[in-house]
C-alpha atoms as a PDB file:
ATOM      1  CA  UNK A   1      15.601  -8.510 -43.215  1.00  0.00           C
ATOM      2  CA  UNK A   2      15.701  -9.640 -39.692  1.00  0.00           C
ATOM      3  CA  UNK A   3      12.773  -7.525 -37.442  1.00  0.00           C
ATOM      4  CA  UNK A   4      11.414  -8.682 -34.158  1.00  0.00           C
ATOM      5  CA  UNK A   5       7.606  -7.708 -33.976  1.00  0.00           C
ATOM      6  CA  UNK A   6       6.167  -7.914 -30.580  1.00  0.00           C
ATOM      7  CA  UNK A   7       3.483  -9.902 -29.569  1.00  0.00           C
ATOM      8  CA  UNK A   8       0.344  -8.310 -28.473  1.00  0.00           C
ATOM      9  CA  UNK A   9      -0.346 -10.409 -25.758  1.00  0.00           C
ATOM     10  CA  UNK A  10       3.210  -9.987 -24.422  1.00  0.00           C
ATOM     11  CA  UNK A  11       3.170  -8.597 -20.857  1.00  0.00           C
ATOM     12  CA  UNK A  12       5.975  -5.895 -19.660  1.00  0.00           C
ATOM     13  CA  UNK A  13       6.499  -6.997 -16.097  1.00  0.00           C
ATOM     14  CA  UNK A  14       7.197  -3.914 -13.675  1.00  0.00           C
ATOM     15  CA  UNK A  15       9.602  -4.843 -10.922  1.00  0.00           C
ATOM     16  CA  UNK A  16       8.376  -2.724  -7.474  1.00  0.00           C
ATOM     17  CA  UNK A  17      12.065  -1.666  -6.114  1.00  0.00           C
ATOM     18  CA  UNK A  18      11.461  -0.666  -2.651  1.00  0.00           C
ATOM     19  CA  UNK A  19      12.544  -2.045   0.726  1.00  0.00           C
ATOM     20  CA  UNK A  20      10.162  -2.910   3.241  1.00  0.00           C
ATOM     21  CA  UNK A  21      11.460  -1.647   6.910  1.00  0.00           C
ATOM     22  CA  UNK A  22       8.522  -3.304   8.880  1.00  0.00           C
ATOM     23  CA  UNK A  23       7.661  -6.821   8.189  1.00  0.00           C
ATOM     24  CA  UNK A  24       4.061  -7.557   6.962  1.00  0.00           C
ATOM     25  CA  UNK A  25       3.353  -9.063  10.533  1.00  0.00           C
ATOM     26  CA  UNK A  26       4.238  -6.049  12.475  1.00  0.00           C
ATOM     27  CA  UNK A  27       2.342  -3.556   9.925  1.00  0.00           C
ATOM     28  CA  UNK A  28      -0.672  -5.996  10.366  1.00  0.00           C
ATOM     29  CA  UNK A  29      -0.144  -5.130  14.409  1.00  0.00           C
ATOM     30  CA  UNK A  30       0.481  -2.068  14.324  1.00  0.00           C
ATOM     31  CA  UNK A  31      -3.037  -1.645  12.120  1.00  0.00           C
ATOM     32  CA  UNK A  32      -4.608  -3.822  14.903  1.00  0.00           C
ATOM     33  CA  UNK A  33      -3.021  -1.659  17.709  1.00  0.00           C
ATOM     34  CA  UNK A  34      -4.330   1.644  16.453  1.00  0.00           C
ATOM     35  CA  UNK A  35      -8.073   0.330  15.672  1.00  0.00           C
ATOM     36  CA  UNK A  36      -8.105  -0.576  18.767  1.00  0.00           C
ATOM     37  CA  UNK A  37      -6.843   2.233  20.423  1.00  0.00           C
ATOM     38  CA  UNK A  38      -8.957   4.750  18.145  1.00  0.00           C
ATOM     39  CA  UNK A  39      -5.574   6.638  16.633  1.00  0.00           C
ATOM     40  CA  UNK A  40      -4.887   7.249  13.179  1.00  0.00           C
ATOM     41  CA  UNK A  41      -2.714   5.269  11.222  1.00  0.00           C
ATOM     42  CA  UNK A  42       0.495   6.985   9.600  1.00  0.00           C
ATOM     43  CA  UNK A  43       2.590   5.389   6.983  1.00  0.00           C
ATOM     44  CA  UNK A  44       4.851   5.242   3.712  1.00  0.00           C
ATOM     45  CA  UNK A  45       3.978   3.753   0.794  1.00  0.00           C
ATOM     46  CA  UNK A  46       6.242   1.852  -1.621  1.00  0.00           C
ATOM     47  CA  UNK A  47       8.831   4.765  -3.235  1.00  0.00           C
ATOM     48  CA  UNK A  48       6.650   7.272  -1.472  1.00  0.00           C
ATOM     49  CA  UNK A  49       8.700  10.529   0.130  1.00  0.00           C
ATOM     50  CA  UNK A  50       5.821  11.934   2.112  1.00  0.00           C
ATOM     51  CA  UNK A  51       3.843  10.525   4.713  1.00  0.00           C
ATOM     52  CA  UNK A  52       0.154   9.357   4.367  1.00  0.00           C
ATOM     53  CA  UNK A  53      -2.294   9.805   7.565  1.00  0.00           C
ATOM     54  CA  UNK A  54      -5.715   8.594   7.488  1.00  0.00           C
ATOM     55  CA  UNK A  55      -8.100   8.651  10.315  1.00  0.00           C
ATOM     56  CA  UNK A  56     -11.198   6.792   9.106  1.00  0.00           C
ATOM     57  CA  UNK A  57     -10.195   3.235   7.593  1.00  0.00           C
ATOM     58  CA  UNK A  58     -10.559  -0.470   7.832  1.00  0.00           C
ATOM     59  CA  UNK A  59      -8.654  -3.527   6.814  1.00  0.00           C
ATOM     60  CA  UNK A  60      -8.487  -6.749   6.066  1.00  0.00           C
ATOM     61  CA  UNK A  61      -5.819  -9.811   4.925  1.00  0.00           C
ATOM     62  CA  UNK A  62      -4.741  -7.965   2.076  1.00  0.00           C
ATOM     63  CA  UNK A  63      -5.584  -4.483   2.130  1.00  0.00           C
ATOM     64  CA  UNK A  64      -5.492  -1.169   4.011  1.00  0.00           C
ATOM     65  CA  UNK A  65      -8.874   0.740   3.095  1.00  0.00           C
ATOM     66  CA  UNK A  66      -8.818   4.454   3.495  1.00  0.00           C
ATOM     67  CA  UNK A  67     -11.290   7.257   3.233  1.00  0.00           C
ATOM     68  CA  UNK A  68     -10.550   9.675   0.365  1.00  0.00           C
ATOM     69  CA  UNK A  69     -10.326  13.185   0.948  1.00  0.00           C
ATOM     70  CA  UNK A  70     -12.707  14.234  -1.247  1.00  0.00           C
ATOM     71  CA  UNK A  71     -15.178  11.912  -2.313  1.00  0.00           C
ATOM     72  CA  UNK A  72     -17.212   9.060  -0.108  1.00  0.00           C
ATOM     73  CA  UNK A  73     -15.157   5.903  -1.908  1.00  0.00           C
ATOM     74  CA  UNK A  74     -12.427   4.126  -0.211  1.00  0.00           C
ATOM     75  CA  UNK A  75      -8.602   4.016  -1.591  1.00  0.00           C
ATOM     76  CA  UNK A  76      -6.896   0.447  -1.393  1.00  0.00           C
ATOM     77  CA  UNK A  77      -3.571  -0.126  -1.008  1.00  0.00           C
ATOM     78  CA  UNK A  78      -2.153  -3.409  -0.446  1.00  0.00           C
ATOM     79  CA  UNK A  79      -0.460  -3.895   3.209  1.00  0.00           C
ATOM     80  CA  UNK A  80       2.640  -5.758   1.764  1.00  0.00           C
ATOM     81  CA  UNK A  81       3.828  -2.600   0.135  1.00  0.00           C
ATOM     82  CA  UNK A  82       3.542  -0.913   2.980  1.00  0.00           C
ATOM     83  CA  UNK A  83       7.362   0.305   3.626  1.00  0.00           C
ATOM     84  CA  UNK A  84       7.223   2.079   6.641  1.00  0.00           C
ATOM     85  CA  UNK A  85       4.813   2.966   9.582  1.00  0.00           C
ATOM     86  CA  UNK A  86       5.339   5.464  11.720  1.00  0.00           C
END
């Protein structure tokens, strides 16, 4: 009797399968430009249909914060899965 048991440690790598149309330098300008300028910042994320627009956020290197809705914490996503801004 030949039955594969699976290791607990064994990890299940998810593959993200989206295309990016802005490169990671022009979504890091385009964050700049619009701080600067006081606008919001509008964007897809990843496999995302709809379009995310947040008025009160910050970034840094690696990630976009945003102001949730309806609490006072901050929602991080990461700026390299950023797929489109708009």
């Amino acid at each position: 009797m030949n039955s594969y048991i699976k290791p607990e440690n064994e990890k299940i790598i998810k593959e993200d399968n989206f295309l990016s149309e802005n490169s990671i330098e022009e979504i890091r300008n385009y964050l700049e430009m619009k701080k600067n300028n006081n606008l919001p910042v509008s964007f897809y994320y990843k496999d995302k249909k709809s379009m995310d627009q947040y008025y009160d956020y910050y970034f840094d290197d690696k990630y976009l914060h945003v102001k949730s809705w309806y609490s006072r914490y901050y929602i991080k996503y990461l700026i390299d899965k950023i797929r489109k801004v708009v």
